[in-house]
PDB file of N, CA and C in Angstrom:
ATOM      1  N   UNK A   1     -78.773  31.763  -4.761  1.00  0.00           N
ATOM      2  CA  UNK A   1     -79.100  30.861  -5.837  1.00  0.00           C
ATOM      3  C   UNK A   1     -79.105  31.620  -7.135  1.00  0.00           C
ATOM      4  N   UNK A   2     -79.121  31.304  -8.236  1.00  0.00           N
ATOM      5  CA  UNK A   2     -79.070  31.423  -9.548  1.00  0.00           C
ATOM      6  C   UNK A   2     -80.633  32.217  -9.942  1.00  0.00           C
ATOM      7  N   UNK A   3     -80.497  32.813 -10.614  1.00  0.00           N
ATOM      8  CA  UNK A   3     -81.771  33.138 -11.426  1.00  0.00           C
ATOM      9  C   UNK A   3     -82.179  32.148 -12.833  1.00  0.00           C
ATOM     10  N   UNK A   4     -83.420  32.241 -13.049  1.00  0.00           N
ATOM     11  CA  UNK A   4     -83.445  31.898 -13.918  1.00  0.00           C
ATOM     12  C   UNK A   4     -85.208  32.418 -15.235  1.00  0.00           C
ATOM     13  N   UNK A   5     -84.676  32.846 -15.852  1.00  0.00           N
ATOM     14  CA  UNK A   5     -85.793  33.671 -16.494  1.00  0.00           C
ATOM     15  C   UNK A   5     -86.977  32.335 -17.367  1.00  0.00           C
ATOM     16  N   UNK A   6     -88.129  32.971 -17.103  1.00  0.00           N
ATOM     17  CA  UNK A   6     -89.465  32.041 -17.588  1.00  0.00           C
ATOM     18  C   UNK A   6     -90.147  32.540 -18.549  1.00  0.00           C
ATOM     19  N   UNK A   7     -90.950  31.333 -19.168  1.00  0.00           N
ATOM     20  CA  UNK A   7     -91.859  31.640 -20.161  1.00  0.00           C
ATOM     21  C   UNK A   7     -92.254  32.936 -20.259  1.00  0.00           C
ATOM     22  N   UNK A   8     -92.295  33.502 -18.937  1.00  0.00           N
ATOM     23  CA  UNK A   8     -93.289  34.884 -19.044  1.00  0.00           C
ATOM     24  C   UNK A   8     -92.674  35.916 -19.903  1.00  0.00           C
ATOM     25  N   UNK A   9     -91.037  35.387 -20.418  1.00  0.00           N
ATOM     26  CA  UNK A   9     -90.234  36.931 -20.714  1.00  0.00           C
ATOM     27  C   UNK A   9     -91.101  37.099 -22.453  1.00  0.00           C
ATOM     28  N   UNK A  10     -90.744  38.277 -22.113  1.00  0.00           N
ATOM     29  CA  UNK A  10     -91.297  38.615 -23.577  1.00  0.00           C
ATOM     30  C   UNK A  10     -90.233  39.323 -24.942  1.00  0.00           C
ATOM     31  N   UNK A  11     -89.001  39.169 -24.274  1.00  0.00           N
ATOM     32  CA  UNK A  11     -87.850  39.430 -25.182  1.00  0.00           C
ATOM     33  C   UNK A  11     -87.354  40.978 -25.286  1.00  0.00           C
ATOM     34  N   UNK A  12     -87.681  41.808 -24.456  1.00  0.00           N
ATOM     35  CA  UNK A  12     -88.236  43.354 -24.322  1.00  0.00           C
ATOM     36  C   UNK A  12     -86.670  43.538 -24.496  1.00  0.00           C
ATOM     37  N   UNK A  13     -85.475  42.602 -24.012  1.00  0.00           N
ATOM     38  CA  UNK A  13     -83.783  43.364 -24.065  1.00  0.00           C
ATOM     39  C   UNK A  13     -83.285  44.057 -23.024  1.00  0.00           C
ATOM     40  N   UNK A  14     -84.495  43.724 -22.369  1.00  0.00           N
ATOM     41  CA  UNK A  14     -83.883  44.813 -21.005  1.00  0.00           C
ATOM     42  C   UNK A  14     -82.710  44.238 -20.125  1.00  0.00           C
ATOM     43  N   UNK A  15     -82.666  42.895 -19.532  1.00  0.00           N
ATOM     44  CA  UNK A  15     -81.905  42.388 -18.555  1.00  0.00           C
ATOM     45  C   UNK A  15     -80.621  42.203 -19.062  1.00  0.00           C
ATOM     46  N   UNK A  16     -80.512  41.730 -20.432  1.00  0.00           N
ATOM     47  CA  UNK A  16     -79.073  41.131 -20.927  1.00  0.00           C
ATOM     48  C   UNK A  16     -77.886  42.180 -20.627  1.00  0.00           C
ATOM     49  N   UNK A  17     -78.305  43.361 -21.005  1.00  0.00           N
ATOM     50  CA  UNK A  17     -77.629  44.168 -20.752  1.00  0.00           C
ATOM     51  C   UNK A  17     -76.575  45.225 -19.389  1.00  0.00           C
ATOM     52  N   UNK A  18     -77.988  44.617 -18.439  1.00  0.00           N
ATOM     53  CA  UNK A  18     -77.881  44.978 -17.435  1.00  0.00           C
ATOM     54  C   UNK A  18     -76.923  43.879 -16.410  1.00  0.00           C
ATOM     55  N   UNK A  19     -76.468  42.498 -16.696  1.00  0.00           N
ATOM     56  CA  UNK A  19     -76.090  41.819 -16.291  1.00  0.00           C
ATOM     57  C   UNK A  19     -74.312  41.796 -16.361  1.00  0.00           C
ATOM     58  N   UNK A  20     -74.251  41.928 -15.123  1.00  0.00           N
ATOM     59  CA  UNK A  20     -72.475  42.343 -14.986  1.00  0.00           C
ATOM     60  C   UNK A  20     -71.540  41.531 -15.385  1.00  0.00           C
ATOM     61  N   UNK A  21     -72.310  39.930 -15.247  1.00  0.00           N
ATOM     62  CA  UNK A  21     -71.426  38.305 -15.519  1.00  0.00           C
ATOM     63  C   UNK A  21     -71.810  38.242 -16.644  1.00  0.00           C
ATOM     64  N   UNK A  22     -72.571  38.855 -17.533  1.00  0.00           N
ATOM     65  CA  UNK A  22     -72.852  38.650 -18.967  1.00  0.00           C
ATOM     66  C   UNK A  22     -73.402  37.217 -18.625  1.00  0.00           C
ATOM     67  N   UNK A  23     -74.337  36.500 -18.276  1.00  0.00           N
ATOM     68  CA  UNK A  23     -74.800  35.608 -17.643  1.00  0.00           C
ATOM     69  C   UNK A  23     -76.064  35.664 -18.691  1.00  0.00           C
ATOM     70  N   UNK A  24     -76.640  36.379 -19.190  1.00  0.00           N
ATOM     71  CA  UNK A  24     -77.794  36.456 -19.860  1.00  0.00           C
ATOM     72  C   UNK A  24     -77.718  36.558 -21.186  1.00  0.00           C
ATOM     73  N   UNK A  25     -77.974  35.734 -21.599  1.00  0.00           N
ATOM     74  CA  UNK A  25     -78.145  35.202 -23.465  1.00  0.00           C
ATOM     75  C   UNK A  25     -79.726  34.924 -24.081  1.00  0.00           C
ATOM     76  N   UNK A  26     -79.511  35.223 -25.162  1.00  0.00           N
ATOM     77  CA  UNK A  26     -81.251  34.999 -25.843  1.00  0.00           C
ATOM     78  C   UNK A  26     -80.701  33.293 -26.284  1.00  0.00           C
ATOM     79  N   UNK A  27     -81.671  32.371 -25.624  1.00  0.00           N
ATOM     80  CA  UNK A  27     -81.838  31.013 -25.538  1.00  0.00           C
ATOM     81  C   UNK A  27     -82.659  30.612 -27.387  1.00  0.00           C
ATOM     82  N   UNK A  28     -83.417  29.987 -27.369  1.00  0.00           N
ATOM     83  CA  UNK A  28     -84.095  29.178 -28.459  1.00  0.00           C
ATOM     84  C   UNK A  28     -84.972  30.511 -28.892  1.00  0.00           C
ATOM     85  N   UNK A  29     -86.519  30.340 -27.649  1.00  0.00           N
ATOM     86  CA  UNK A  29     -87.356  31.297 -27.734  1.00  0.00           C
ATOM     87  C   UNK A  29     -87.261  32.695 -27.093  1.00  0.00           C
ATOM     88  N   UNK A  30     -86.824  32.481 -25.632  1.00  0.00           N
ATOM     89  CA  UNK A  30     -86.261  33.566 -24.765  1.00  0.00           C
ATOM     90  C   UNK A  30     -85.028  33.694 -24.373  1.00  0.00           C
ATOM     91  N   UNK A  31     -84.602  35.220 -23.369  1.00  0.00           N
ATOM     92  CA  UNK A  31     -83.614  35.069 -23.068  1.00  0.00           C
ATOM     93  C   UNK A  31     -83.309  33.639 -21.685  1.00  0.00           C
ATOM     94  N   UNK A  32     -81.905  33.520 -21.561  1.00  0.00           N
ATOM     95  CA  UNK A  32     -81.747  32.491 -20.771  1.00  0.00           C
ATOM     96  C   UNK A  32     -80.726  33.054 -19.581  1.00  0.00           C
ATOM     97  N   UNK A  33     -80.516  32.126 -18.466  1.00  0.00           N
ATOM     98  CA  UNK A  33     -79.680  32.524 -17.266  1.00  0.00           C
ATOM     99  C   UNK A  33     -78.396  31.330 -17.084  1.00  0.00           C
ATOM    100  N   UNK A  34     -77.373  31.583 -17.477  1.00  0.00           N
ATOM    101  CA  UNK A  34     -76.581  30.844 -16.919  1.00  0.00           C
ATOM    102  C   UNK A  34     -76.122  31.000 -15.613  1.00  0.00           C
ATOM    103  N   UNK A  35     -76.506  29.622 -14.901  1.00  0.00           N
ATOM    104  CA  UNK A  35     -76.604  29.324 -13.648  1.00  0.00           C
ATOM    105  C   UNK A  35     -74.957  29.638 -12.776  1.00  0.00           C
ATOM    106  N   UNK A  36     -74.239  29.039 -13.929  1.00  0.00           N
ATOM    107  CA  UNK A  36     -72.473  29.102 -13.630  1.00  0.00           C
ATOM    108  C   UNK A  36     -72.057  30.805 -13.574  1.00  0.00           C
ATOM    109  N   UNK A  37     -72.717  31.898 -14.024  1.00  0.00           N
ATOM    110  CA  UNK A  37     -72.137  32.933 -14.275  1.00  0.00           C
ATOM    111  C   UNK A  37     -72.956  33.945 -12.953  1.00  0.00           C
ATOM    112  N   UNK A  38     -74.344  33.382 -12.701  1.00  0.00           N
ATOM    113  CA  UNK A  38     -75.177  33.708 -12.394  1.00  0.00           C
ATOM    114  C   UNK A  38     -74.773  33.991 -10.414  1.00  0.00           C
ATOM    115  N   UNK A  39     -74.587  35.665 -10.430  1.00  0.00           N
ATOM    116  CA  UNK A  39     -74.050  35.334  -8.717  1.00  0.00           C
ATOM    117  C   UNK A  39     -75.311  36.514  -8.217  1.00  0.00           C
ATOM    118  N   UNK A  40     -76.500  36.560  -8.778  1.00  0.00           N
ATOM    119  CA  UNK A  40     -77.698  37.513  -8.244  1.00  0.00           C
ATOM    120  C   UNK A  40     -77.533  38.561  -7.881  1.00  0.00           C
ATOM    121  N   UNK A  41     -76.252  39.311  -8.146  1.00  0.00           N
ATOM    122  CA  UNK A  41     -75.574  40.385  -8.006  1.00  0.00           C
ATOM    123  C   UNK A  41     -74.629  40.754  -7.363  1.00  0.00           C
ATOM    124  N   UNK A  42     -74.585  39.551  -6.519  1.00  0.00           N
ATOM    125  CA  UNK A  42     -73.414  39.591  -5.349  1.00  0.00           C
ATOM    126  C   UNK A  42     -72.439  40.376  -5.521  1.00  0.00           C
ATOM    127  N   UNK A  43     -71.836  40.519  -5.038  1.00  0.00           N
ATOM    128  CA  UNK A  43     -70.467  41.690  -5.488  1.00  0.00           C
ATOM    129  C   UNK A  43     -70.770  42.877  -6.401  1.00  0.00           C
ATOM    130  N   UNK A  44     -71.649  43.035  -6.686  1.00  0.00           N
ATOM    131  CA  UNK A  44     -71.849  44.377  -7.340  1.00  0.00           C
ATOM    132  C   UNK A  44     -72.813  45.112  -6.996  1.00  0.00           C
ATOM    133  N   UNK A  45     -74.066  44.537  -6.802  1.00  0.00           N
ATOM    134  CA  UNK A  45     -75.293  45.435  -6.284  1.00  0.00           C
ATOM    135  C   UNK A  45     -75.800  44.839  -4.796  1.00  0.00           C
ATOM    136  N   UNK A  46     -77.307  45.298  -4.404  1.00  0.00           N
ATOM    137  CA  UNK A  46     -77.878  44.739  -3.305  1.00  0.00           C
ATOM    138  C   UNK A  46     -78.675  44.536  -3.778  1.00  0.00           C
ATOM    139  N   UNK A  47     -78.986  44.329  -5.047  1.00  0.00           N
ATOM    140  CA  UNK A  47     -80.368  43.243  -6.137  1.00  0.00           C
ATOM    141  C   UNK A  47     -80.584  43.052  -7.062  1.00  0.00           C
ATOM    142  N   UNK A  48     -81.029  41.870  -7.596  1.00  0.00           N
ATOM    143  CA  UNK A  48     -80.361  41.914  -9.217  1.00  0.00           C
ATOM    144  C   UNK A  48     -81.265  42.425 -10.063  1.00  0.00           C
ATOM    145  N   UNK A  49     -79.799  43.317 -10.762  1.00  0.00           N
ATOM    146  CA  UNK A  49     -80.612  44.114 -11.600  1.00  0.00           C
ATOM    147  C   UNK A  49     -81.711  43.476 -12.702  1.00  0.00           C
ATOM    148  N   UNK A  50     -81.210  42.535 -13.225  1.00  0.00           N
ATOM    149  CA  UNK A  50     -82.628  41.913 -14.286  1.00  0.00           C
ATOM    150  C   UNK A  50     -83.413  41.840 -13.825  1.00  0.00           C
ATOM    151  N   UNK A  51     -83.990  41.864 -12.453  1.00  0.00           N
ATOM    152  CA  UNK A  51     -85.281  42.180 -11.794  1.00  0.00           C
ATOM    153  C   UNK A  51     -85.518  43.102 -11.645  1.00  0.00           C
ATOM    154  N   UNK A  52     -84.931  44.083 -11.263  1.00  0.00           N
ATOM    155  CA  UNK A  52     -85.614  45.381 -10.952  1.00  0.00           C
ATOM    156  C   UNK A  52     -85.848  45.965 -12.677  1.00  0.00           C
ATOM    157  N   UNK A  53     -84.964  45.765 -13.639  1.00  0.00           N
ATOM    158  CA  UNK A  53     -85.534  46.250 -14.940  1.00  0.00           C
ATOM    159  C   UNK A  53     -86.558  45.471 -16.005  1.00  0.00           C
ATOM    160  N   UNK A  54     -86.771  44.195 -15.492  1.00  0.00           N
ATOM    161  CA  UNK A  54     -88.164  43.058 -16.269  1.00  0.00           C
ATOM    162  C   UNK A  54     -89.011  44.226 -15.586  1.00  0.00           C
ATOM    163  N   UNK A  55     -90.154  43.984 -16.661  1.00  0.00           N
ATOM    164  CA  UNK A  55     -91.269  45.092 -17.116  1.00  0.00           C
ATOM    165  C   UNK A  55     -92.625  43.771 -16.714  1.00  0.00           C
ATOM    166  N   UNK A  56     -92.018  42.422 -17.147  1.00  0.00           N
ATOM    167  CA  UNK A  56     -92.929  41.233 -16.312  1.00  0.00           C
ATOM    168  C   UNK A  56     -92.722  40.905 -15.141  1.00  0.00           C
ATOM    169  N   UNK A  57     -93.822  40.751 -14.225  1.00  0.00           N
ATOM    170  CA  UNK A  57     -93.594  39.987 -13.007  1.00  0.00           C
ATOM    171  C   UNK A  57     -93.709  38.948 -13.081  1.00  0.00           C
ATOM    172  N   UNK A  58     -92.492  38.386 -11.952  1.00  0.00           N
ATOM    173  CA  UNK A  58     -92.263  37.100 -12.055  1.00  0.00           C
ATOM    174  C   UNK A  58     -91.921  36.558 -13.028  1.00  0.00           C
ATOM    175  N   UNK A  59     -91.012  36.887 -14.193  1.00  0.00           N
ATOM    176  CA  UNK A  59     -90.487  36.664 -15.526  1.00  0.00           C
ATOM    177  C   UNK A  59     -89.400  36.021 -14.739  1.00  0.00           C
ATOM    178  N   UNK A  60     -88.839  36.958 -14.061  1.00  0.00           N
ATOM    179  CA  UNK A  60     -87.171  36.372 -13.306  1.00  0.00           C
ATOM    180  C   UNK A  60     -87.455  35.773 -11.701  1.00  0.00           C
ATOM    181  N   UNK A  61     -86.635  34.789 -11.711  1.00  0.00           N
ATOM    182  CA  UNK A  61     -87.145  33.905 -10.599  1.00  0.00           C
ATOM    183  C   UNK A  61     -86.131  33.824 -10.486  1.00  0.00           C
ATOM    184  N   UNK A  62     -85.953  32.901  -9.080  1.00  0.00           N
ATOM    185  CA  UNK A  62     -84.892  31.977  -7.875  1.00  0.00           C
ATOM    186  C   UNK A  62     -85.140  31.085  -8.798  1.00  0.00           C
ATOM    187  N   UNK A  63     -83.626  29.946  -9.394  1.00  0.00           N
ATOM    188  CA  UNK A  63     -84.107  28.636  -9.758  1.00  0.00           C
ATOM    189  C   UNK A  63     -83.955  28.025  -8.829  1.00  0.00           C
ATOM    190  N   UNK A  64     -84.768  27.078  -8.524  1.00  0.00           N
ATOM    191  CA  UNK A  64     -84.840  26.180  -7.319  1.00  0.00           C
ATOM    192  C   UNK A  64     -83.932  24.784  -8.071  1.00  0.00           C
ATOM    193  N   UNK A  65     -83.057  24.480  -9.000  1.00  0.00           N
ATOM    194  CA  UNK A  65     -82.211  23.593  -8.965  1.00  0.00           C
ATOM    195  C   UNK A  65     -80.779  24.144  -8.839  1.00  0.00           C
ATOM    196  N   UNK A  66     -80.633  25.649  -8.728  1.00  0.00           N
ATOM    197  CA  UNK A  66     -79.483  25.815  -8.181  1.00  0.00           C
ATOM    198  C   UNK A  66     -79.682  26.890  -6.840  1.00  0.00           C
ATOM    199  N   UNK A  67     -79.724  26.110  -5.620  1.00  0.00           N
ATOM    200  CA  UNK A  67     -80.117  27.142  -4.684  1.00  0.00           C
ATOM    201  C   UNK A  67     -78.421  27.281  -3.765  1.00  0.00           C
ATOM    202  N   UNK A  68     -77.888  28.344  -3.667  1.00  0.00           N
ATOM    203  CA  UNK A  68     -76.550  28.880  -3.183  1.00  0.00           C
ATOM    204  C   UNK A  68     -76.727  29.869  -2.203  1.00  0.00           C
ATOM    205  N   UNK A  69     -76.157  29.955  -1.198  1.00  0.00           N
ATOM    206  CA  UNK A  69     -76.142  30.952  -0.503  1.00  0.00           C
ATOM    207  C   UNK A  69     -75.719  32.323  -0.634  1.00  0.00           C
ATOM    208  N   UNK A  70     -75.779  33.121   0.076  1.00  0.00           N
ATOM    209  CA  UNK A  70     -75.119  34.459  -0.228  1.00  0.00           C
ATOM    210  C   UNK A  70     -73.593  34.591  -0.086  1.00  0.00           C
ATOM    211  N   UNK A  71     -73.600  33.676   0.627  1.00  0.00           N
ATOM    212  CA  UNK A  71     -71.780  33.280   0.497  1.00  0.00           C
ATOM    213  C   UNK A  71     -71.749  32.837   0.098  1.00  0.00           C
ATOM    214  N   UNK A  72     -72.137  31.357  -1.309  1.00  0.00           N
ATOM    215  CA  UNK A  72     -71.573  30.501  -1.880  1.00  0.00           C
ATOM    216  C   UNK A  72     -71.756  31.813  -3.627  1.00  0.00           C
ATOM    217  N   UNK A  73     -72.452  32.454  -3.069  1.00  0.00           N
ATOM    218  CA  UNK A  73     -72.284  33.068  -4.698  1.00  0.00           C
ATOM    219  C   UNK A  73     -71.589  34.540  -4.441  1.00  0.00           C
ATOM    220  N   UNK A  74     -70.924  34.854  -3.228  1.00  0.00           N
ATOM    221  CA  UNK A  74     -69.819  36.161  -3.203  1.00  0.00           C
ATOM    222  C   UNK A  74     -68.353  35.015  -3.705  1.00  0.00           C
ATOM    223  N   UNK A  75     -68.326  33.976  -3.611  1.00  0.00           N
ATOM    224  CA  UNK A  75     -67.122  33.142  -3.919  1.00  0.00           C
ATOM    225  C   UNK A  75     -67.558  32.687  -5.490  1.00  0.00           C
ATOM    226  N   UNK A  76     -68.394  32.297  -6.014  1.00  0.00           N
ATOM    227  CA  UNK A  76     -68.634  32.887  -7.875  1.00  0.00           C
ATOM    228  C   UNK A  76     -68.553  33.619  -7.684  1.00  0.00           C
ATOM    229  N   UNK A  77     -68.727  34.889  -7.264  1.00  0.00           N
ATOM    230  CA  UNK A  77     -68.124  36.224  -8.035  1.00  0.00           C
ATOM    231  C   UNK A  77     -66.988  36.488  -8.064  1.00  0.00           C
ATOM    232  N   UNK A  78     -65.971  35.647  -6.585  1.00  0.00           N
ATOM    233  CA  UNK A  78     -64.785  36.410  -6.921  1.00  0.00           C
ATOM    234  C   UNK A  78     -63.989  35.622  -7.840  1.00  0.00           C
ATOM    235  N   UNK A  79     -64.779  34.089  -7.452  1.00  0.00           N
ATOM    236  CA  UNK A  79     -63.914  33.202  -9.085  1.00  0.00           C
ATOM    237  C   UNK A  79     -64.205  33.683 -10.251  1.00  0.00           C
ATOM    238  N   UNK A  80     -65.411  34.548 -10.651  1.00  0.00           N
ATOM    239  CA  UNK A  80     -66.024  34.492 -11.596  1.00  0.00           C
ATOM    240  C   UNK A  80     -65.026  36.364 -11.979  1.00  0.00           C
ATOM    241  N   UNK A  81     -64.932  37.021 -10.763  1.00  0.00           N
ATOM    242  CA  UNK A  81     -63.523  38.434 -10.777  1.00  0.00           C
ATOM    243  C   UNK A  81     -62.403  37.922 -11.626  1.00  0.00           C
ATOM    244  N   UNK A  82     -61.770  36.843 -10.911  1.00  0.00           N
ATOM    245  CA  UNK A  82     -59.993  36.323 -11.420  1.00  0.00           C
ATOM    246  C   UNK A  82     -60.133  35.807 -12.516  1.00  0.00           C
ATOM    247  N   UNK A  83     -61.250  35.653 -12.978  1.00  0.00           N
ATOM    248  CA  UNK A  83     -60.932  34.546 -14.708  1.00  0.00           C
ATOM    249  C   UNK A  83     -60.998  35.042 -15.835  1.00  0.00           C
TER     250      UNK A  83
END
């Protein structure tokens, strides 16, 4: 499934960077997760990095309106590879 970052972020800059799909943008108040870009690392790591570098817990979450499997998001990554 998709990540998706919460109220809790505090804008610190850490994740955007770290995100391979460039999936992470500063939204209104915080940064944001696009769900479409968003493959939790699949194809590149064994966890996503905007979690292991948020300095908040529980800032970065599972969104529970896009829940995907670990195979439905190695196939975004490789659509998300060719484009």
């Amino acid at each position: 499934m998709a990540l998706k970052i919460t109220s809790k972020c505090i804008n610190c800059d850490m994740c955007e960077p770290e995100c391979p799909n460039e999936a992470i943008s500063m939204g209104f108040d915080t940064y944001e997760i696009d769900p479409n870009k968003c493959t939790e690392c699949v194809g590149y790591y064994d966890h996503s990095t905007c979690q292991r570098v948020c300095p908040i817990q529980n800032a970065i979450i599972a969104d529970p309106e896009h829940i995907e499997t670990k195979e439905e998001l190695l196939v975004k990554f490789e659509g998300l590879k060719s484009s």
